[in-house]
C-alpha atoms as a PDB file:
ATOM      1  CA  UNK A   1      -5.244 -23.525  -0.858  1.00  0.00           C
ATOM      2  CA  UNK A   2      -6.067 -22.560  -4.293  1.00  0.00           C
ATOM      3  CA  UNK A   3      -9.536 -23.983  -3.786  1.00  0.00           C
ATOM      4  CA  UNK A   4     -10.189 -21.998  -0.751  1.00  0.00           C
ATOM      5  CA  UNK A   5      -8.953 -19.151  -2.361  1.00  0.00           C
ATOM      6  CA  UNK A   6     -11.482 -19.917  -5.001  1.00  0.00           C
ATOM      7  CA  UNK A   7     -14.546 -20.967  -3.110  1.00  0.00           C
ATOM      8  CA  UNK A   8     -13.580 -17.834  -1.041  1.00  0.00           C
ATOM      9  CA  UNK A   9     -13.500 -14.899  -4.138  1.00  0.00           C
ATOM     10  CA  UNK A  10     -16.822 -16.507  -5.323  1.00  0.00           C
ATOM     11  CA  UNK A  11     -18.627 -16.469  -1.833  1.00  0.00           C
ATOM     12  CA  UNK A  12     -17.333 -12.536  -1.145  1.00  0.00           C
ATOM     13  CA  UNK A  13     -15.499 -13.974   2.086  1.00  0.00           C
ATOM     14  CA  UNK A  14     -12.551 -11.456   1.406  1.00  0.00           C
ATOM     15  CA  UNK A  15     -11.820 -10.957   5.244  1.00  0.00           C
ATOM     16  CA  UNK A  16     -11.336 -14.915   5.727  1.00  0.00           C
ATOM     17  CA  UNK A  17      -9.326 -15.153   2.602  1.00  0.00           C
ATOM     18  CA  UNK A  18      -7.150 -12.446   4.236  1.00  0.00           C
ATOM     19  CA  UNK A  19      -6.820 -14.277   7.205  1.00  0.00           C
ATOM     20  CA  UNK A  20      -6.174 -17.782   5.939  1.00  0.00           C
ATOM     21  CA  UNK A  21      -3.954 -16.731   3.390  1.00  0.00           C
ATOM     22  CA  UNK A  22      -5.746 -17.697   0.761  1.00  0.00           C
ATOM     23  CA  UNK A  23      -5.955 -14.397  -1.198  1.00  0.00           C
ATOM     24  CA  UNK A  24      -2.142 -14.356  -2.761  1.00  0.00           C
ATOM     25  CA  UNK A  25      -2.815 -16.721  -5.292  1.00  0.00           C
ATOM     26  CA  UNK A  26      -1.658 -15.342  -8.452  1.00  0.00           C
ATOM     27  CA  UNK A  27      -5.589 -16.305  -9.993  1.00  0.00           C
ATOM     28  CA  UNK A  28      -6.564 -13.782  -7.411  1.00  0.00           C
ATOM     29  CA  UNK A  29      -4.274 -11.164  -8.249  1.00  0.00           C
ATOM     30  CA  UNK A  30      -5.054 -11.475 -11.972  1.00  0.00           C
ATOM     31  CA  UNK A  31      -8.803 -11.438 -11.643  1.00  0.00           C
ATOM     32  CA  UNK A  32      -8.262  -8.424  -8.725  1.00  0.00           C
ATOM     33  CA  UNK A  33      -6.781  -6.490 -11.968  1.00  0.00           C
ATOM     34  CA  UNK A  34      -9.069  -7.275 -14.059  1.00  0.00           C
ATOM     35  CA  UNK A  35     -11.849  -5.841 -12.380  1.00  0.00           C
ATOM     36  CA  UNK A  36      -9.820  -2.703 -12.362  1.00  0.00           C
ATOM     37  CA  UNK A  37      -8.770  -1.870 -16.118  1.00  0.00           C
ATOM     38  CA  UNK A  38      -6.590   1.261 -16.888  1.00  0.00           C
ATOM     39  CA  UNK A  39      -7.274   2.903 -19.735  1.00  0.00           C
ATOM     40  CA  UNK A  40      -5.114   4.483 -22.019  1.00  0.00           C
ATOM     41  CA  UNK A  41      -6.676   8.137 -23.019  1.00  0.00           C
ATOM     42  CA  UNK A  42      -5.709   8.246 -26.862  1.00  0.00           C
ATOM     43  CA  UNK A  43      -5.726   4.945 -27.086  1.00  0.00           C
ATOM     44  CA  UNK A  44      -2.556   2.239 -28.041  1.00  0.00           C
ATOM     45  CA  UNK A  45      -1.812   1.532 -31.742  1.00  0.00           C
ATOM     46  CA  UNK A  46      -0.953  -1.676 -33.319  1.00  0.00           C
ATOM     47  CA  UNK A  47       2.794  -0.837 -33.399  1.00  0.00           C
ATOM     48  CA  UNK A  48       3.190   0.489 -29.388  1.00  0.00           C
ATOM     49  CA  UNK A  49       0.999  -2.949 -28.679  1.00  0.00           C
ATOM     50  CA  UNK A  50       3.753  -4.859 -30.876  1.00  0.00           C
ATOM     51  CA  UNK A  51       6.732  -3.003 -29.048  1.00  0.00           C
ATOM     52  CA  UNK A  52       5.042  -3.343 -25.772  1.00  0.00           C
ATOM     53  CA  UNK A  53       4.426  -7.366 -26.273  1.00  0.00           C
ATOM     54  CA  UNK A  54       8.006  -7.810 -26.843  1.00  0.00           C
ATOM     55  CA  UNK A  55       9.158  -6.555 -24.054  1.00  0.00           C
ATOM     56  CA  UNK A  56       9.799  -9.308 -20.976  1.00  0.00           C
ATOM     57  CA  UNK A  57       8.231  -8.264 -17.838  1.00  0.00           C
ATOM     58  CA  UNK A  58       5.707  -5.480 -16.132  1.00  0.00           C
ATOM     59  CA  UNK A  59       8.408  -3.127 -14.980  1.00  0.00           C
ATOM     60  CA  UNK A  60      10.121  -3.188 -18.193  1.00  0.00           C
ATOM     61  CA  UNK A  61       6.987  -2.545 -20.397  1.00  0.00           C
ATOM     62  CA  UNK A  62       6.320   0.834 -18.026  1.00  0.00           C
ATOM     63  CA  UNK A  63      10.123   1.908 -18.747  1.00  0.00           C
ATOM     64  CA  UNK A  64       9.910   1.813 -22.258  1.00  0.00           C
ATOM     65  CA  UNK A  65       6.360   3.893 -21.833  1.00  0.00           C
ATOM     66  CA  UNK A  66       8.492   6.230 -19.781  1.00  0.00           C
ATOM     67  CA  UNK A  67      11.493   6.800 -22.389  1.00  0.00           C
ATOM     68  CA  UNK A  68       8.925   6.996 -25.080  1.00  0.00           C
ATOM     69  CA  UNK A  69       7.465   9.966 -23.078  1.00  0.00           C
ATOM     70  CA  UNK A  70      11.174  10.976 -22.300  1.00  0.00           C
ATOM     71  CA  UNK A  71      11.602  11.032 -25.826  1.00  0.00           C
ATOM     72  CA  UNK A  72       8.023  12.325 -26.990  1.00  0.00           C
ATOM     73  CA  UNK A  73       9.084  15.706 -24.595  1.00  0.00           C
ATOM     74  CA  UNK A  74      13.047  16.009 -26.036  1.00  0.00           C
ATOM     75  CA  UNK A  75      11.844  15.933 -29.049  1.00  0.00           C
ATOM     76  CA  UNK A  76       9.099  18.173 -29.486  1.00  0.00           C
ATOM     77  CA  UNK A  77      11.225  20.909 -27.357  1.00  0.00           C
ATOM     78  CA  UNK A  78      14.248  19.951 -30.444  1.00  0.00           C
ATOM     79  CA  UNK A  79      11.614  20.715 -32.634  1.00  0.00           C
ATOM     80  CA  UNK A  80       9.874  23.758 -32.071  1.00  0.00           C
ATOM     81  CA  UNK A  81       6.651  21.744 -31.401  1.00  0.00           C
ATOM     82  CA  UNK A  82       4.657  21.328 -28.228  1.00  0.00           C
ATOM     83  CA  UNK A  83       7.017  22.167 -25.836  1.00  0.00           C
ATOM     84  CA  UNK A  84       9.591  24.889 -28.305  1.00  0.00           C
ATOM     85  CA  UNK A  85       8.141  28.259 -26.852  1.00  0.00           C
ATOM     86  CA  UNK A  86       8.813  27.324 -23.069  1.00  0.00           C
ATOM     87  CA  UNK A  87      11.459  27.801 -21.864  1.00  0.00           C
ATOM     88  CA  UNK A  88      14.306  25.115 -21.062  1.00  0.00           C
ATOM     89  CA  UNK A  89      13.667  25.541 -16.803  1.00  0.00           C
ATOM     90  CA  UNK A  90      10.191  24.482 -17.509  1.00  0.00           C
ATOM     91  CA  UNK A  91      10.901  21.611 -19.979  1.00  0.00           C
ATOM     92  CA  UNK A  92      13.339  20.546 -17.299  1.00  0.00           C
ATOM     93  CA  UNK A  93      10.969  20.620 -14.674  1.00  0.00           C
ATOM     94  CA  UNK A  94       8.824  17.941 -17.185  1.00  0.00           C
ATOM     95  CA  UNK A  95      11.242  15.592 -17.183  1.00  0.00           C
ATOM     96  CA  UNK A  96      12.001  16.344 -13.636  1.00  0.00           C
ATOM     97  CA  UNK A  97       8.216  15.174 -12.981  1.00  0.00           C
ATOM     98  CA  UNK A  98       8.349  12.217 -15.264  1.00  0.00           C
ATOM     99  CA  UNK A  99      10.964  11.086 -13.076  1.00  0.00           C
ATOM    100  CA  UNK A 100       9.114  11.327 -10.102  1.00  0.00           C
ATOM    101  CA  UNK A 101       6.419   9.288 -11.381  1.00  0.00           C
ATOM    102  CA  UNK A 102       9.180   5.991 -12.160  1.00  0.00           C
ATOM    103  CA  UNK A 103      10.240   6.968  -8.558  1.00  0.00           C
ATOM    104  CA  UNK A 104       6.752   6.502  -7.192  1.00  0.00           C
ATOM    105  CA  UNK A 105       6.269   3.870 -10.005  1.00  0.00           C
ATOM    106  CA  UNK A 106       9.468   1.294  -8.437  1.00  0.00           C
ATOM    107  CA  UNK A 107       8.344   2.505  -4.549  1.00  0.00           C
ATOM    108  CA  UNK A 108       4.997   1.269  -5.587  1.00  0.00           C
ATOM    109  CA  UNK A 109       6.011  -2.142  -7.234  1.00  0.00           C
ATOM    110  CA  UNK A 110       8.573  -2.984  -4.419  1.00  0.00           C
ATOM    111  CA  UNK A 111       5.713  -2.568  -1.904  1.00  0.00           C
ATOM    112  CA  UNK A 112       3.860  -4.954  -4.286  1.00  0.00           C
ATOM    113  CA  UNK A 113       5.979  -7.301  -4.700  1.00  0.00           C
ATOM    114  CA  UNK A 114       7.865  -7.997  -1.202  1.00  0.00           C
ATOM    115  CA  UNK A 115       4.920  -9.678   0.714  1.00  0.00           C
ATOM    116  CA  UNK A 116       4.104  -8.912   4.289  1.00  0.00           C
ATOM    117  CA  UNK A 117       5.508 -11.534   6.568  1.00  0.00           C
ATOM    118  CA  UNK A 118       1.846 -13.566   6.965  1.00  0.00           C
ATOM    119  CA  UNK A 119       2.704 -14.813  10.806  1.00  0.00           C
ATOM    120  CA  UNK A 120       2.707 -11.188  11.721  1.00  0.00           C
ATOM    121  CA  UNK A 121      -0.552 -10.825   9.657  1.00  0.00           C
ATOM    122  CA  UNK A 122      -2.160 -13.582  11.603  1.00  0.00           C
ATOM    123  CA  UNK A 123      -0.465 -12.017  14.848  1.00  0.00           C
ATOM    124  CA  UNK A 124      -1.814  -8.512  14.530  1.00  0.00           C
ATOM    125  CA  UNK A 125      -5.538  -9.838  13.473  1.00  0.00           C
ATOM    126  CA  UNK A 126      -5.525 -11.748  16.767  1.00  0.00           C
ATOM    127  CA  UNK A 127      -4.167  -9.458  18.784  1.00  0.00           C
ATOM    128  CA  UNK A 128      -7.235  -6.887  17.765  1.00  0.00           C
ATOM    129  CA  UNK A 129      -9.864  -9.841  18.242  1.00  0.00           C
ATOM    130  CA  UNK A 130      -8.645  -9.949  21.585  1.00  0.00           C
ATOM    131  CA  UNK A 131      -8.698  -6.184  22.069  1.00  0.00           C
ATOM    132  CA  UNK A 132     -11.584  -5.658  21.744  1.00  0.00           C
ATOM    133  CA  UNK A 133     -12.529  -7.914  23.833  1.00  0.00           C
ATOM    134  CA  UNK A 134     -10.227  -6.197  26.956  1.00  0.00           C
ATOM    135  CA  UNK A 135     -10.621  -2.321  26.081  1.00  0.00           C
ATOM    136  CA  UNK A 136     -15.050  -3.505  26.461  1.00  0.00           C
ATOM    137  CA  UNK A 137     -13.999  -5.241  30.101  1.00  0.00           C
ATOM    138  CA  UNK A 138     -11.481  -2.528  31.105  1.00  0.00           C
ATOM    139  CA  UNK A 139     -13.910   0.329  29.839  1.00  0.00           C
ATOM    140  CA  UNK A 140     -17.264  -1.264  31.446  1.00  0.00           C
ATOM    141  CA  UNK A 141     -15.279  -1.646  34.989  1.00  0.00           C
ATOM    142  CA  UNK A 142     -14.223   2.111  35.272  1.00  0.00           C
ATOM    143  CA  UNK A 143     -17.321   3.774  33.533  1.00  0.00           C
ATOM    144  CA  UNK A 144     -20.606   3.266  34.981  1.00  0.00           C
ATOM    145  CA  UNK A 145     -23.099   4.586  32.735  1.00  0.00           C
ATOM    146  CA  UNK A 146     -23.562   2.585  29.758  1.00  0.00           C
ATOM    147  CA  UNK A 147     -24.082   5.835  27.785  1.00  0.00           C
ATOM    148  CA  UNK A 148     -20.532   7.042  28.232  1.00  0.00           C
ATOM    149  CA  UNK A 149     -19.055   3.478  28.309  1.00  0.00           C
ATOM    150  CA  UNK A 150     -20.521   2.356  24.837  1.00  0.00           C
ATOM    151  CA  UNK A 151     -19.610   5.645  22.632  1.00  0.00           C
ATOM    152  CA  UNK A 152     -15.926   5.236  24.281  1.00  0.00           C
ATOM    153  CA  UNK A 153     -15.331   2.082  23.574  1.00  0.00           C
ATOM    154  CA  UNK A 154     -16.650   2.940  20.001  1.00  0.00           C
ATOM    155  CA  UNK A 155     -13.988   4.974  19.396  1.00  0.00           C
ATOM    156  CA  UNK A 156     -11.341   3.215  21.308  1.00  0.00           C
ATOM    157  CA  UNK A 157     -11.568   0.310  19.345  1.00  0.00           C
ATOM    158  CA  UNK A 158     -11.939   2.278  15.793  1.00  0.00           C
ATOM    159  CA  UNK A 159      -8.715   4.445  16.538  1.00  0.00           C
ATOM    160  CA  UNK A 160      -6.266   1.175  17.776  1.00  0.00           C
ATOM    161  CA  UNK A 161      -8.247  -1.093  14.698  1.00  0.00           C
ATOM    162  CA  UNK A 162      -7.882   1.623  12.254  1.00  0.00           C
ATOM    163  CA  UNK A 163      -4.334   2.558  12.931  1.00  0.00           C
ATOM    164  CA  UNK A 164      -3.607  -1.325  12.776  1.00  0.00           C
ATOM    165  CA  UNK A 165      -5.300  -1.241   9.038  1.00  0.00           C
ATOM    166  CA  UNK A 166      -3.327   1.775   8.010  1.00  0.00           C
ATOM    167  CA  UNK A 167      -0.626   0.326   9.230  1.00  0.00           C
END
């Protein structure tokens, strides 16, 4: 599998990789990241990069970024720096928003992480294969004009595919 999942990422077959399976190797996923590097605005220093390698695990690397930010905000307000001329509503409303992110931060990572049951996968792709094959034959034997017939099944077929891709 890991060679099909390989042969596949260097031919661009992502769509059969999808379907076979083969794109959940954990090669895939690394070089799928990658491609896609976050970057950290100011910059991470030599002793965040220490504290950060430490640390066992994803998740728990972007909770100790969290209370560092937690801690960044409590103690500038303490201080009389950034945050000392607002008042303590506001500040709370900070940390109120930090929050949220985590909370969209775990939603996020437990959608990651539990994979979608790959029979069902397989299931819904051929069930649209063979829609679109019966919404053309049910469409072409109640329309007559090709004209109407062809734009309708168009859109038929991009509405039911499309919510099955959102979905």
């Amino acid at each position: 599998q890991e060679f099909v999942a390989e042969l596949m990422h260097d031919g661009n077959c992502w769509t059969l990789a999808y379907i076979f399976g083969c794109n959940r190797t954990e090669r895939a996923r690394v070089l799928y990241n990658a491609e896609r590097p976050l970057g950290v605005i100011t910059g991470v220093g030599r002793k965040e990069a220490a504290a950060l390698a430490r640390v066992r695990g994803n998740s728990a690397a972007v909770a100790v970024a969290h209370l560092w930010v937690q801690e960044f905000v409590a103690r500038e307000f303490t201080s009389g720096g950034a945050f000392g001329g607002m008042a303590p509503p506001i500040v709370s409303r900070v940390f109120q928003y930090n929050s949220d992110c985590m909370l969209g931060y775990n939603q996020a990572r437990k959608v990651a992480t539990c994979p979608f049951p790959f029979p069902h996968a397989q299931l819904s792709t051929y069930f649209g294969a063979i829609a679109v094959i019966d919404v053309a034959v049910l469409v072409s034997s109640y329309v007559n004009s090709v004209y109407v017939g062809t734009p309708l099944v168009f859109l038929t077929l991009m509405a039911l595919l499309g919510l099955q891709e959102v979905a």
